[in-house]
C-alpha atoms as a PDB file:
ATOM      1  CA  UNK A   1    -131.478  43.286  30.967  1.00  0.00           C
ATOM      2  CA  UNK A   2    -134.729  42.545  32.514  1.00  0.00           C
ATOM      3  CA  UNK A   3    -136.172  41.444  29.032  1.00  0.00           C
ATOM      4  CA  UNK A   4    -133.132  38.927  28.895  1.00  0.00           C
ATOM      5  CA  UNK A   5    -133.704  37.322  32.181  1.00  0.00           C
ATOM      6  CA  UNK A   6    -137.402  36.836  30.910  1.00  0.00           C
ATOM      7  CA  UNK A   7    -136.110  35.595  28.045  1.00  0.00           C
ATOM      8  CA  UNK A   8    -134.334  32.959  29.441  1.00  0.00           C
ATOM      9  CA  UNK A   9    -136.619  32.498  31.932  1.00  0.00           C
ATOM     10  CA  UNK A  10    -139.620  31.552  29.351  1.00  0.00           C
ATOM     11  CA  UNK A  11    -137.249  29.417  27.197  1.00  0.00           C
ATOM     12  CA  UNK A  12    -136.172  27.647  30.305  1.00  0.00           C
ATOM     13  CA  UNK A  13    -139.842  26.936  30.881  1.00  0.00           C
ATOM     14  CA  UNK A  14    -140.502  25.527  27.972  1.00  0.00           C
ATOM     15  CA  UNK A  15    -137.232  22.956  27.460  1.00  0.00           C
ATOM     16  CA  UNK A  16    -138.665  21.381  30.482  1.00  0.00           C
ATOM     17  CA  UNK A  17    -142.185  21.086  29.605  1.00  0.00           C
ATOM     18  CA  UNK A  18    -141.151  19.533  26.685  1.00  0.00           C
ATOM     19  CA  UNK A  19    -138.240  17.223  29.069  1.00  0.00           C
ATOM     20  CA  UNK A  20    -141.170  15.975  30.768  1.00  0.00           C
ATOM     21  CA  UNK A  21    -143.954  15.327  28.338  1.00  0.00           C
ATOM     22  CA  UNK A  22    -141.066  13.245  26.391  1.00  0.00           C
ATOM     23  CA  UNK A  23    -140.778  11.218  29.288  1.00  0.00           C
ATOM     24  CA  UNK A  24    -144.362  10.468  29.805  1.00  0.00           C
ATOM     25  CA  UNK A  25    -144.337   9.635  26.236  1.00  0.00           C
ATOM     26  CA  UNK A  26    -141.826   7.322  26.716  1.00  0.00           C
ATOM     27  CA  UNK A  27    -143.001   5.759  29.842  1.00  0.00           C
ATOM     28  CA  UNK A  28    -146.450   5.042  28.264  1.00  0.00           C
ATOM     29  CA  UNK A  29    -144.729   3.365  24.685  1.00  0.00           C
ATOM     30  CA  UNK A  30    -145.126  -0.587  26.347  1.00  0.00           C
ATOM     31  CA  UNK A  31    -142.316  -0.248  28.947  1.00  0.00           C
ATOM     32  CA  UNK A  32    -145.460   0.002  31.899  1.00  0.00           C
ATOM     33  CA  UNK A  33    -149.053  -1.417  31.716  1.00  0.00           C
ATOM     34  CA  UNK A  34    -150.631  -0.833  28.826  1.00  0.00           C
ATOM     35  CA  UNK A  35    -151.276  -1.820  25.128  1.00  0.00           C
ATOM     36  CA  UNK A  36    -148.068  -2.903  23.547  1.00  0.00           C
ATOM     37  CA  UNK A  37    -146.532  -2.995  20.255  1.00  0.00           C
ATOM     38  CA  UNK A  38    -143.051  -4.099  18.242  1.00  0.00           C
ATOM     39  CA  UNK A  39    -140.942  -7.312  18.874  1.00  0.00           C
ATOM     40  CA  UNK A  40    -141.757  -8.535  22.066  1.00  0.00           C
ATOM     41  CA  UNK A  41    -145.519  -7.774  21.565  1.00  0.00           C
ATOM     42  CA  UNK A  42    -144.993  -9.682  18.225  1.00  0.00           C
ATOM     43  CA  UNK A  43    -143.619 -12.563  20.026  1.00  0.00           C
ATOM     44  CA  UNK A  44    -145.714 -13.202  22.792  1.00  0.00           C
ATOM     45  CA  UNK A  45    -148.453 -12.926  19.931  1.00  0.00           C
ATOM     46  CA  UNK A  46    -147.098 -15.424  18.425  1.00  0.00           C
ATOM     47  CA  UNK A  47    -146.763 -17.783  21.406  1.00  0.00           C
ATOM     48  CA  UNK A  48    -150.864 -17.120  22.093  1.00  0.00           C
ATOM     49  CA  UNK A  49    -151.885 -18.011  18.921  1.00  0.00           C
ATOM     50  CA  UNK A  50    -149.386 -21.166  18.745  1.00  0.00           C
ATOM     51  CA  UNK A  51    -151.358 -22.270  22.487  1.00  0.00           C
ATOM     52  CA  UNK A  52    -154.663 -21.159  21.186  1.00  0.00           C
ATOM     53  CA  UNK A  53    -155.115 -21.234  17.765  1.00  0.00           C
ATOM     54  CA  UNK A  54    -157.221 -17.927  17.863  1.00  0.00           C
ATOM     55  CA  UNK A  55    -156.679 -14.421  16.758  1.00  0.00           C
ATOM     56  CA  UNK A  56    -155.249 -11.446  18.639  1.00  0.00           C
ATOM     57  CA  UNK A  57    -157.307  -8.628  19.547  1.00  0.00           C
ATOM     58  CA  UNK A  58    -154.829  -6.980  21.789  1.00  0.00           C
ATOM     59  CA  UNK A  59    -151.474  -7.118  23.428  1.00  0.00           C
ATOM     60  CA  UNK A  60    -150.418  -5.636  27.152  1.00  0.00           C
ATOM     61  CA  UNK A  61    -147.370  -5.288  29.023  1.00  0.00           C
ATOM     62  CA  UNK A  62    -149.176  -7.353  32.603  1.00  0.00           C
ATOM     63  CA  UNK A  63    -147.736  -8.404  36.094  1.00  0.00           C
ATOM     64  CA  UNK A  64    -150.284 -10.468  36.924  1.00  0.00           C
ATOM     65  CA  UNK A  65    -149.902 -13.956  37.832  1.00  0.00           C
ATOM     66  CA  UNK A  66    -146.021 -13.346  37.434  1.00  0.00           C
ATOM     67  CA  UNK A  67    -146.561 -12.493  33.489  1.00  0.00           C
ATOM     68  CA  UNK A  68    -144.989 -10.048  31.781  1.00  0.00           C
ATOM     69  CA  UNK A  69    -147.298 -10.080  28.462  1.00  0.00           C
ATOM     70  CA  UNK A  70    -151.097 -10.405  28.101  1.00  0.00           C
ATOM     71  CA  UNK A  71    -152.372 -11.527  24.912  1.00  0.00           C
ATOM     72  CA  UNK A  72    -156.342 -11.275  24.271  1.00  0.00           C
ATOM     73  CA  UNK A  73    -157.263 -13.718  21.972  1.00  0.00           C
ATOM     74  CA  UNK A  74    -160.135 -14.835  20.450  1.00  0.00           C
ATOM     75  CA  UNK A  75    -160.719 -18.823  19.937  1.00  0.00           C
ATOM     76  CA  UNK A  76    -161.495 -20.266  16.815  1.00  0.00           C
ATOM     77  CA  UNK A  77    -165.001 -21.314  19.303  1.00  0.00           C
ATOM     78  CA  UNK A  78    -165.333 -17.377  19.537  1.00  0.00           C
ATOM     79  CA  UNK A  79    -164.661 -17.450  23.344  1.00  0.00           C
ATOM     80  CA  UNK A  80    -162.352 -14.559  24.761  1.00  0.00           C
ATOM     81  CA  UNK A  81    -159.280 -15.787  26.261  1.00  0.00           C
ATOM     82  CA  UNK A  82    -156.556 -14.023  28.169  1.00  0.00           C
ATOM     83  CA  UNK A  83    -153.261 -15.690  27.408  1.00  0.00           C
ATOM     84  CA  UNK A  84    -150.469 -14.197  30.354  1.00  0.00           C
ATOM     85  CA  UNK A  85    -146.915 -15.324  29.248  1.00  0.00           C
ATOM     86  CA  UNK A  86    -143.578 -14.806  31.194  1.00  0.00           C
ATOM     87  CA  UNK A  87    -140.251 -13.024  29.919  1.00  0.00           C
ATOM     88  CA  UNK A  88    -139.263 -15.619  27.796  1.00  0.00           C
ATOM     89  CA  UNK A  89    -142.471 -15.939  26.055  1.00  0.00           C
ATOM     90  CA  UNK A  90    -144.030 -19.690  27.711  1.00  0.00           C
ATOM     91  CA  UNK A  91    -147.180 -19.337  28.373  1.00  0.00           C
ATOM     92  CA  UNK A  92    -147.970 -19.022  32.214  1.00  0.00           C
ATOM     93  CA  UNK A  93    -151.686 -19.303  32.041  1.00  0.00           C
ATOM     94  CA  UNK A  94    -154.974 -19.502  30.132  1.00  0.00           C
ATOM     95  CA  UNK A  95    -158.364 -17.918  31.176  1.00  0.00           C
ATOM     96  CA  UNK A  96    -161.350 -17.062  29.977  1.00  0.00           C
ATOM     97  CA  UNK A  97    -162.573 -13.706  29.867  1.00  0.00           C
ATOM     98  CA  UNK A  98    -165.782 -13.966  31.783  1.00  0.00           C
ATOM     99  CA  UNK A  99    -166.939 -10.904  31.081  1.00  0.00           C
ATOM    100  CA  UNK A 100    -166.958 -11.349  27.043  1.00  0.00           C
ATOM    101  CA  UNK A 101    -166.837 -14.870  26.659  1.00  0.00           C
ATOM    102  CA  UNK A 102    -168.963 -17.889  26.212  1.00  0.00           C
END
């Protein structure tokens, strides 16, 4: 009997390890902070380039400035530019990344 209980015990343990590490796993696949990938990261891709003309180095989920994407880009002047766009994919603002670019 007391095998049993340890048993269950142990197998209880590990179900929710593996509950939680799925949800950190989720939580980290673009719906918080972070680099981003499928559709929307495609789209607001597409809207930096159309504004810039550069090339993408990277795509972020971002709540700065009231954005919801950030879209490095590199200009076709080879200056680093942060491109934050809203929900619907218009472009809120352009910087320049100070730190990397010209």
């Amino acid at each position: 009997m007391k095998k049993r209980v340890a048993g269950v015990i142990v197998a209880g343990v590990v179900v929710a390890t593996a509950l939680t590490g799925g949800a950190a796993a989720m939580a980290s696949s673009g719906d918080q902070e972070g680099r981003a990938s499928g559709p929307g990261a495609d789209q607001a891709s597409t809207a930096a380039v159309r504004k810039t003309g550069g090339t993408v180095n990277a795509v972020e989920r971002d709540r700065e400035n009231g954005a919801t994407w950030e879209v490095e880009v590199t200009r076709p002047d080879g200056s680093i530019a942060d491109v934050r766009l809203d929900a619907n994919y218009k472009v809120i603002v352009v910087e320049t990344d100070s730190e990397r670019g010209h």
